[in-house]
Structure formats: structure tokens, C-alpha cells
Protein backbone atom coordinates (compact mmCIF):
# COMPACT_ATOMS: atom_id res chain seq x y z
CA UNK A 1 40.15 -2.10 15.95
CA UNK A 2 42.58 -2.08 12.94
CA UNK A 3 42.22 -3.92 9.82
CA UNK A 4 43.89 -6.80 9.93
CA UNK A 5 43.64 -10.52 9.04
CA UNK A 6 42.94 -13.82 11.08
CA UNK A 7 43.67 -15.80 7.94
CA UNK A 8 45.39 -15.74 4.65
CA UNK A 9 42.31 -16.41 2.95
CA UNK A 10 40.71 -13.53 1.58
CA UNK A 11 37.17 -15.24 3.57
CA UNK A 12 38.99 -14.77 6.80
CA UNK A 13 40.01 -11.53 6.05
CA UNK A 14 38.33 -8.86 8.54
CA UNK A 15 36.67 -6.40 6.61
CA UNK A 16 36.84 -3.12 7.70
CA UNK A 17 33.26 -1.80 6.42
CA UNK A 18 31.44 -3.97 8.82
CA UNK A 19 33.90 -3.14 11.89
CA UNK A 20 31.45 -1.11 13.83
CA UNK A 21 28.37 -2.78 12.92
CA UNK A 22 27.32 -4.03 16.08
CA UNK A 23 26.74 -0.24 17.12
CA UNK A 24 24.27 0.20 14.25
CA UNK A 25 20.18 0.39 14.61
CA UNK A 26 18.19 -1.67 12.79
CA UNK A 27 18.05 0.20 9.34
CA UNK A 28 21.53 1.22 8.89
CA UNK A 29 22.72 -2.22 10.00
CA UNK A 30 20.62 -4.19 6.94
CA UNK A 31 21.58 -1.17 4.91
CA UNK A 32 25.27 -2.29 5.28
CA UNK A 33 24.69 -5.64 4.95
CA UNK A 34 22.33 -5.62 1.82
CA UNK A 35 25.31 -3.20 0.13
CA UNK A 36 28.28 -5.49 1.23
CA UNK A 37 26.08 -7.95 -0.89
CA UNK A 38 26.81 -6.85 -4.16
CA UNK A 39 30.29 -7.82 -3.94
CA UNK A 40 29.24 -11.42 -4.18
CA UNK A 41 27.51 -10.43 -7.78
CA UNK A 42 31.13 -8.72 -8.52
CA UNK A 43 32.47 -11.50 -8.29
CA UNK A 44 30.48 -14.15 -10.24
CA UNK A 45 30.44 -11.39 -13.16
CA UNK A 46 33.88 -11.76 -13.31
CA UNK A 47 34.33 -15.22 -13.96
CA UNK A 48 30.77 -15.59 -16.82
CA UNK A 49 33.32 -16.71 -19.44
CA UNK A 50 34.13 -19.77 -17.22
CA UNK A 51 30.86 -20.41 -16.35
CA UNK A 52 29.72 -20.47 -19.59
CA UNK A 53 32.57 -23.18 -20.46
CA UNK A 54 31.58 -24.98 -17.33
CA UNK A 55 27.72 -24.88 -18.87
CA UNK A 56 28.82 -25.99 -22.42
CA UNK A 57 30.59 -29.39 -20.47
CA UNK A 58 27.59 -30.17 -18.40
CA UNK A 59 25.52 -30.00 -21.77
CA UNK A 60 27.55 -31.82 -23.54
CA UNK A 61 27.94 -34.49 -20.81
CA UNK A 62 24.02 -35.08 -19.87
CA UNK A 63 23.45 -35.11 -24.14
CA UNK A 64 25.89 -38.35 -23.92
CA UNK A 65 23.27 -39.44 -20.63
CA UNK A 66 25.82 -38.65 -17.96
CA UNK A 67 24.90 -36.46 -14.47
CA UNK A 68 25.90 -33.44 -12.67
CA UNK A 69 27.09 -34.01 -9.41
CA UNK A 70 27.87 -31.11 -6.61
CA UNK A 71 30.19 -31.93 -3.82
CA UNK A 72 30.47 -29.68 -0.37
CA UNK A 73 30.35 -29.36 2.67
CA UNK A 74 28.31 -27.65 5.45
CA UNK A 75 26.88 -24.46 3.59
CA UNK A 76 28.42 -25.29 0.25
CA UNK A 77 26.96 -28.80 0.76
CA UNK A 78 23.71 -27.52 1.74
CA UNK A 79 23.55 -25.12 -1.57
CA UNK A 80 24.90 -28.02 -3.66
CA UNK A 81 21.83 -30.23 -2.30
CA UNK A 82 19.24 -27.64 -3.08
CA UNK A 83 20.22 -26.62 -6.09
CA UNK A 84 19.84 -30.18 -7.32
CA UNK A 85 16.66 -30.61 -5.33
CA UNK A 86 15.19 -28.02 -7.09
CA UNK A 87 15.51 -29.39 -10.54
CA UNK A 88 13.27 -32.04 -11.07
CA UNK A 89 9.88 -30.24 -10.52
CA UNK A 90 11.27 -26.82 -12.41
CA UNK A 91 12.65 -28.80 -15.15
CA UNK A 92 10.89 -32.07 -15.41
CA UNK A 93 14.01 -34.20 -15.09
CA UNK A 94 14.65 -37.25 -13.08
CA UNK A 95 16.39 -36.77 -9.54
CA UNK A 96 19.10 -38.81 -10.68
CA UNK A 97 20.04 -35.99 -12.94
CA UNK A 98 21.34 -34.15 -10.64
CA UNK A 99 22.47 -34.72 -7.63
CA UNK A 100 24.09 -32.96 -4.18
CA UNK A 101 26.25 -35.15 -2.05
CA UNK A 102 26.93 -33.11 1.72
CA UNK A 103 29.81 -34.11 4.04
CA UNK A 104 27.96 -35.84 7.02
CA UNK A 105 24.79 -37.13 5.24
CA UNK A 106 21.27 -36.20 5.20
CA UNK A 107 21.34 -34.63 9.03
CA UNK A 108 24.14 -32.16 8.04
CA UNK A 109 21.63 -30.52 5.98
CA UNK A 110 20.04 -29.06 9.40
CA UNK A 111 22.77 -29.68 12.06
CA UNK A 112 26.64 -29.18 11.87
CA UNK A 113 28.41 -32.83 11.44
CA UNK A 114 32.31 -31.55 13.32
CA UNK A 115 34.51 -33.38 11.37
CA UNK A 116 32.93 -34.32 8.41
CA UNK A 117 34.47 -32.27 5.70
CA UNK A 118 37.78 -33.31 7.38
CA UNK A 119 38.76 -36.48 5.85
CA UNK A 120 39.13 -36.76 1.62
CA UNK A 121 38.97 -40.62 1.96
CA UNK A 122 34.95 -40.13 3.28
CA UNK A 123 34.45 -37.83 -0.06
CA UNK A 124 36.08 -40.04 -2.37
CA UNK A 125 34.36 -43.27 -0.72
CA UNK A 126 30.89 -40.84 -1.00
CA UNK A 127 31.08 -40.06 -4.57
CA UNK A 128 32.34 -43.72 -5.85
CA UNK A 129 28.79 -44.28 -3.93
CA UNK A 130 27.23 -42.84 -6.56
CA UNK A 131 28.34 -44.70 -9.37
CA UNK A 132 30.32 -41.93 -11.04
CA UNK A 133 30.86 -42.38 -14.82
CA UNK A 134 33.13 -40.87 -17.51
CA UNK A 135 29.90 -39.12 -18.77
CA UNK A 136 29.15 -37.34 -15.31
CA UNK A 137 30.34 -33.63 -14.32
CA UNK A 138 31.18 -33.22 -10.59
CA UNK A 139 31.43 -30.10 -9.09
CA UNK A 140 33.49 -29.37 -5.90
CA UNK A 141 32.18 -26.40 -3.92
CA UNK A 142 34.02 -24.87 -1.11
CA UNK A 143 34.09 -21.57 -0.15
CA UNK A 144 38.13 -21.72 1.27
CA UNK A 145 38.99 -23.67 -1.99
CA UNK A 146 40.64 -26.27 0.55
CA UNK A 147 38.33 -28.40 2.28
CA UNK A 148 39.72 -31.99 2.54
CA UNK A 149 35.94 -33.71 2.03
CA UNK A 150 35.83 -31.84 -1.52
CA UNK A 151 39.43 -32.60 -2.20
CA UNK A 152 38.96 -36.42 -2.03
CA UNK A 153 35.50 -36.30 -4.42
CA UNK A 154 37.11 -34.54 -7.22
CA UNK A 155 40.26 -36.83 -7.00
CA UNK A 156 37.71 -39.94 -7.36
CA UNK A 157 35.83 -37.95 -10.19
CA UNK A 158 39.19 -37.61 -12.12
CA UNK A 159 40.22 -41.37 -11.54
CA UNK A 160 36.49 -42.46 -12.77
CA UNK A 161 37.24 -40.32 -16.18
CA UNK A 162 34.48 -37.99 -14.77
CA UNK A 163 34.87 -33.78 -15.94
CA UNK A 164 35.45 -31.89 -12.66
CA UNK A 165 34.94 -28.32 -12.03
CA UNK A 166 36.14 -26.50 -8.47
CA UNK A 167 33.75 -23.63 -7.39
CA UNK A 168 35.54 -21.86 -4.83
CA UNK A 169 35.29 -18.10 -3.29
CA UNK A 170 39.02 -17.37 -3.17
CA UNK A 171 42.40 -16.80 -5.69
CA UNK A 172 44.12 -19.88 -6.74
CA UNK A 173 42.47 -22.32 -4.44
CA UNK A 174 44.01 -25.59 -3.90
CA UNK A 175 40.74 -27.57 -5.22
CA UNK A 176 41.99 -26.54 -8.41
CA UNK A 177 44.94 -28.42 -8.61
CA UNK A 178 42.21 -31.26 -8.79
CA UNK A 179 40.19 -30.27 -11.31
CA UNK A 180 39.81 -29.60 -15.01
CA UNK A 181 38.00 -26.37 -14.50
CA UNK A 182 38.34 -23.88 -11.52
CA UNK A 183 35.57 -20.89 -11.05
CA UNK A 184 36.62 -18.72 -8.47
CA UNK A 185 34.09 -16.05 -7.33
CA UNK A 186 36.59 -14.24 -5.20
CA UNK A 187 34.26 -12.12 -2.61
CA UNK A 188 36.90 -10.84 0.00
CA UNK A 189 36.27 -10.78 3.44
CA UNK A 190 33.15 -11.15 4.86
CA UNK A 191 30.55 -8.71 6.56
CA UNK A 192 31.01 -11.18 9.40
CA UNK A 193 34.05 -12.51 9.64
CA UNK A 194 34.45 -15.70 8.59
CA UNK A 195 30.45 -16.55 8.00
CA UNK A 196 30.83 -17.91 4.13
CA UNK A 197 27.08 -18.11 4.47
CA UNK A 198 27.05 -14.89 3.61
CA UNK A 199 29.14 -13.32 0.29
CA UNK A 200 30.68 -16.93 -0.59
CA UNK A 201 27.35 -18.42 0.18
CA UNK A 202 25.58 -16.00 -2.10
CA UNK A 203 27.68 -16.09 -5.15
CA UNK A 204 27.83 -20.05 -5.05
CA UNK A 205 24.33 -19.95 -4.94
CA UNK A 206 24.47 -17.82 -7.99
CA UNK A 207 27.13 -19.45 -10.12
CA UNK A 208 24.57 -22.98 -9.29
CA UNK A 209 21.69 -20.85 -10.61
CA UNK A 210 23.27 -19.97 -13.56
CA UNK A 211 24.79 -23.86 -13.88
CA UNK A 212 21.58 -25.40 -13.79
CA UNK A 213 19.48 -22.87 -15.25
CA UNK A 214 21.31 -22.64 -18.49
CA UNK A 215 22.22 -26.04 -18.73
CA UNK A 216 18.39 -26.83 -18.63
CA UNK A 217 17.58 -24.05 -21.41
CA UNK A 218 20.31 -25.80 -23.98
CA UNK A 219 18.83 -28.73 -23.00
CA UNK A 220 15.25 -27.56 -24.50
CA UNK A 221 13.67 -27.37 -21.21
CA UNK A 222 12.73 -23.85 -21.74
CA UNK A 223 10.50 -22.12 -24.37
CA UNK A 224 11.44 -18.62 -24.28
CA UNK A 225 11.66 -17.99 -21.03
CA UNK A 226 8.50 -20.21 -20.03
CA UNK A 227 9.18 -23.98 -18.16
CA UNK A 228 7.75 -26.38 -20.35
CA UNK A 229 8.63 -29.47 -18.88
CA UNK A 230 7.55 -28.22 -15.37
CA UNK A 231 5.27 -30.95 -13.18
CA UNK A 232 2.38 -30.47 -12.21
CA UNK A 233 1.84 -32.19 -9.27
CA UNK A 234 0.01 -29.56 -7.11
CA UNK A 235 -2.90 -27.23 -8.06
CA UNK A 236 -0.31 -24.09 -8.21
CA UNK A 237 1.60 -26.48 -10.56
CA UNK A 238 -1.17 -27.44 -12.95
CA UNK A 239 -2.47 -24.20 -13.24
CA UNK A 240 0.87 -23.00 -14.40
CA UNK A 241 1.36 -25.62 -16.71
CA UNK A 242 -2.10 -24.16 -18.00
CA UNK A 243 -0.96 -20.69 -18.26
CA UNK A 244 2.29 -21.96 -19.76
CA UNK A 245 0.55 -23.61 -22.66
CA UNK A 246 -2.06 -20.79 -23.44
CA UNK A 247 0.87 -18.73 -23.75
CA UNK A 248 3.48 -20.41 -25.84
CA UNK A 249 0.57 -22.03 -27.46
CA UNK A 250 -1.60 -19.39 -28.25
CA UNK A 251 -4.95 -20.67 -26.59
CA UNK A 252 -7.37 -20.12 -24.31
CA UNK A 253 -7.63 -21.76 -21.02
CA UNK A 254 -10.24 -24.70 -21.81
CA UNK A 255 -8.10 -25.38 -24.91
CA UNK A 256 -4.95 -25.59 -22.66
CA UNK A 257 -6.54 -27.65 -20.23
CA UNK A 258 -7.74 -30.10 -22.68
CA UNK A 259 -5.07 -30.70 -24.27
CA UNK A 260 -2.65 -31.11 -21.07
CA UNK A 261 -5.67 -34.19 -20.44
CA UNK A 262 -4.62 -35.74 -23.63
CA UNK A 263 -0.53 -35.18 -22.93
CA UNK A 264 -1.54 -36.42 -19.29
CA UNK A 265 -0.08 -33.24 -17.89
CA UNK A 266 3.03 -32.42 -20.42
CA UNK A 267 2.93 -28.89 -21.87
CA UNK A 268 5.64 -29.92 -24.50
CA UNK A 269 3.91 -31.84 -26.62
CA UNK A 270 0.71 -29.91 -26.07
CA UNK A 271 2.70 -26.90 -27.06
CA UNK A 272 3.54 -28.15 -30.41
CA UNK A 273 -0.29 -29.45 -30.63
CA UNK A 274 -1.86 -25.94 -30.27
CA UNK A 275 0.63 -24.24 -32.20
CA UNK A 276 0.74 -26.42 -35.72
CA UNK A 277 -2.79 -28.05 -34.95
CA UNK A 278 -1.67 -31.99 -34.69
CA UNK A 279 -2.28 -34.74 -32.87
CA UNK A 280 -0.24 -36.00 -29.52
CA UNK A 281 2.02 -38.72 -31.53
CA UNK A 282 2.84 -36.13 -34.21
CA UNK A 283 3.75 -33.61 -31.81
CA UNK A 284 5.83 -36.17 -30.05
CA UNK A 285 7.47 -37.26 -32.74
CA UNK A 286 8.45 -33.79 -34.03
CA UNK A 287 9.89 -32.95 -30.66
CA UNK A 288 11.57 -36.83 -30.61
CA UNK A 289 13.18 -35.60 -33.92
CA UNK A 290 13.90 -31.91 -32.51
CA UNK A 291 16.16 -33.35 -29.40
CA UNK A 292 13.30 -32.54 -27.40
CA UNK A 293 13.57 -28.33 -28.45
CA UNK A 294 10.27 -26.66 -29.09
CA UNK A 295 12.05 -23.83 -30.76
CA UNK A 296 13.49 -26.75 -33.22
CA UNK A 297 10.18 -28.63 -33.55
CA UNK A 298 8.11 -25.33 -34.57
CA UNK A 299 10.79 -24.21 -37.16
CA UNK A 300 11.73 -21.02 -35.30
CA UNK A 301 15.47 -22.21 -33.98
CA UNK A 302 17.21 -19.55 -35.85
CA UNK A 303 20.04 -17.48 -34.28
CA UNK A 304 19.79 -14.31 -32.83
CA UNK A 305 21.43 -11.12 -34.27
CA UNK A 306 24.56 -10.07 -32.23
């Protein structure tokens, strides 16, 4: 079998690497997949500069007390919706903060909805849903950079004075034309052809990483590298937020634990209590005055050398 395409999109594409895979035992086979993998980090590499304009917006936006919104559908959806799920207990925010809206609902998070992503008018009528707000960012995810569903949401973002971005996994994609910002992760033809689960599916899930993830560290919801605002509502969860505050405060365990009593649980403010020896409203008013930033609160937000 020839290379050849099904598709003009480079995620239809047949890829000739993987042509002869089905003949493969066990360990060569995951070999080949596991390499064919790295394309997907390729890709996101080469678009950081956008993604770091894309992270700059979505600061900017939740500062002003907008949202993030993601938009897909079927295994874009799906990533959208975790990624957003995922926020809240890592970062402490509310899950109206984020947000992941799937083609289909709630059950196409588990089963395949045919027809859902088909019809702009159900995306547009989803979002509007919402409430969108000049102050939100929505993001349209599809891996074919054409899928009607997606198409429709970021039109209703851009008539609601909302910032839109289009995350997509091939060159020029049409959900571009409909929005402000396009980040195309271009990973060529898949390992199995046509299965965006797998290279488009795992540099989406990257670029959302890195979209959350930094947003949340300009947002002072990381000290160093430790997450301060995490909640601790399960043992694994309080003893972390234990482990973070004997760490970035510089305490021992019954000290951390008593003071996450008196913060009922926050290691923020009992961060900024270990570390310059105050009391809960002084710490919380240091932090109030600080935008929230430890690093700005404790004096030690001074830039990095290049």
C-alpha cells in the first residue's frame, strides 16, 4: 500500500510510518506508536509564541472578572471539559472560571452523539447559554479546524464582544477566519488514520495544559512551583496542603497544620503567616494588597535575569 491521502487534511493524511503496523508484536508496535508521539510536541513547540499571546489575553481577561470558555466536540470536547474540570481543586478557583462546553451534552463525554458537532446554530445557541461576556475568552478546539459546532460558538463569542482563540491541528484552518487568535499545532497524519485522539488529541491536550497552567501561575496561584491555593478536601489533599506550607513556609509539620486550622484550610495566607510571623488578617491583607501573589506579598517579586 502506497502513500497516499483519503483527505486534504493533513489528519486524514495516511502516514506511511505506521503502514505495516498491524504486522508488529507487541513491543515494536508501542515502540512506533510512543515515537510517532513526539510529533504532537513538534508541533505545539512551534506555535509557544502564540500561546504565550493567547495566555497574556486570558490573564488579562479573568483580572477584569471575565471566564475562559473551551468549545469542541467529541475528543476536542472531551479535552476541553477536563481541562476545565481539573481547575478548581488544582487551583482553588470557582468552576465557573472555567468552563468546557461538548457538542451533545453531558452523555457525549462517554458515548458518541452522530450529529452533534454538525450544526453551528446548536454551538452558538450553547455558548449564548452560558452567558458569554465581553470579558470572557472562548476557545474553539477542533482537530480538522472545520467543525460546524465550533464554527457557530466562536461566531456568538465575537458578536457578544468576547476574545476568541481557534486551537486547531492543521494549516490555515477555517475556524480561524472566526477568531482573533488561531494556534495551529499542525501534527500530520496520524499513526491511525484519521484517530485525532491520538497526535491532535495529544498536542490539544498540551497547548490546554500550558493555557491553564500558566494562566493560573500569572494569576498568583502558584508559589514557585508549589499550588497554594489547592483544596483540601480529601486526606491526600490536606496533607499536601501541609507539605505545601512547611515548604514555602519554612515550618515543621505541627506548625503547618496549625496554622492551616486558623486559615480553615488556605495555605496562602498561612504562607505569608509562617514566613513574616503575623497574624491571619495581616497576612490577608498583604496578599489583598499583593493581587493575591505571594511572591508580591513577601517582597521577593523581582524579575529574573535573562
Amino acid at each position: 500500500m502506497g502513500s497516499r491521502s483519503l483527505d486534504s487534511l493533513e489528519t486524514e493524511g495516511i502516514n506511511p510510518r505506521t503502514q505495516r503496523m498491524d504486522r508488529l508484536p507487541p513491543g515494536q508496535l508501542v515502540a512506533l506508536l510512543h515515537h510517532e508521539s513526539y510529533s504532537a510536541l513538534d508541533a505545539v513547540e512551534r506555535i509557544l509564541p502564540e500561546i504565550g499571546q493567547a495566555v497574556e489575553r486570558i490573564e488579562a481577561c479573568l483580572t477584569a472578572g471575565g471566564r475562559l470558555t473551551y468549545v469542541g466536540a467529541g475528543t476536542s470536547g472531551r479535552l476541553g471539559v477536563l481541562d476545565a474540570s481539573e481547575c478548581p481543586p488544582t487551583f482553588g478557583v470557582p468552576p465557573e472560571l472555567v468552563l468546557g462546553i461538548i457538542a451533545g451534552g453531558s452523555a457525549a463525554l462517554t458515548s458518541a452523539i452522530e450529529g452533534a458537532e454538525d450544526s453551528p446554530e446548536h454551538g452558538a445557541a450553547d455558548l449564548r447559554a452560558r452567558g458569554c461576556t465581553p470579558c470572557d475568552v472562548v476557545v474553539g478546539i477542533a482537530a480538522s479546524g472545520r467543525t460546524p459546532y465550533v464554527v457557530g460558538a466562536l461566531d456568538e463569542a465575537r458578536t457578544a464582544g468576547a476574545y476568541t482563540i481557534a486551537l486547531a491541528n492543521v494549516s490555515s484552518p477555517q475556524i480561524g477566519a472566526h477568531a482573533e487568535l488561531t494556534l495551529a499545532a499542525v501534527t500530520g497524519p496520524e499513526p491511525l488514520t484519521g484517530s485525532t485522539r491520538l497526535l491532535a488529541g495529544t498536542a490539544q491536550k498540551l497547548v490546554l495544559n500550558l493555557l491553564t497552567t500558566a494562566t493560573m501561575v500569572r494569576l498568583g496561584k502558584v508559589y514557585g512551583n508549589l499550588m497554594v491555593d489547592v483544596r483540601a478536601t480529601n486526606a491526600k489533599l490536606r496533607d499536601r496542603a501541609a507539605r505545601i506550607v512547611m515548604a514555602a513556609g519554612e515550618v515543621d509539620r505541627p506548625n503547618a497544620e496549625a496554622l492551616l486550622v486558623e486559615t480553615n484550610g488556605e495555605a496562602r495566607p498561612a504562607i505569608v503567616m509562617a514566613r513574616l510571623g503575623i497574624g491571619r488578617q495581616e497576612a490577608e491583607a498583604l496578599l489583598a494588597g499583593a493581587g493575591g501573589r505571594i511572591v508580591t506579598a513577601l517582597g521577593e517579586d523581582v524579575p529574573l535575569e535573562e
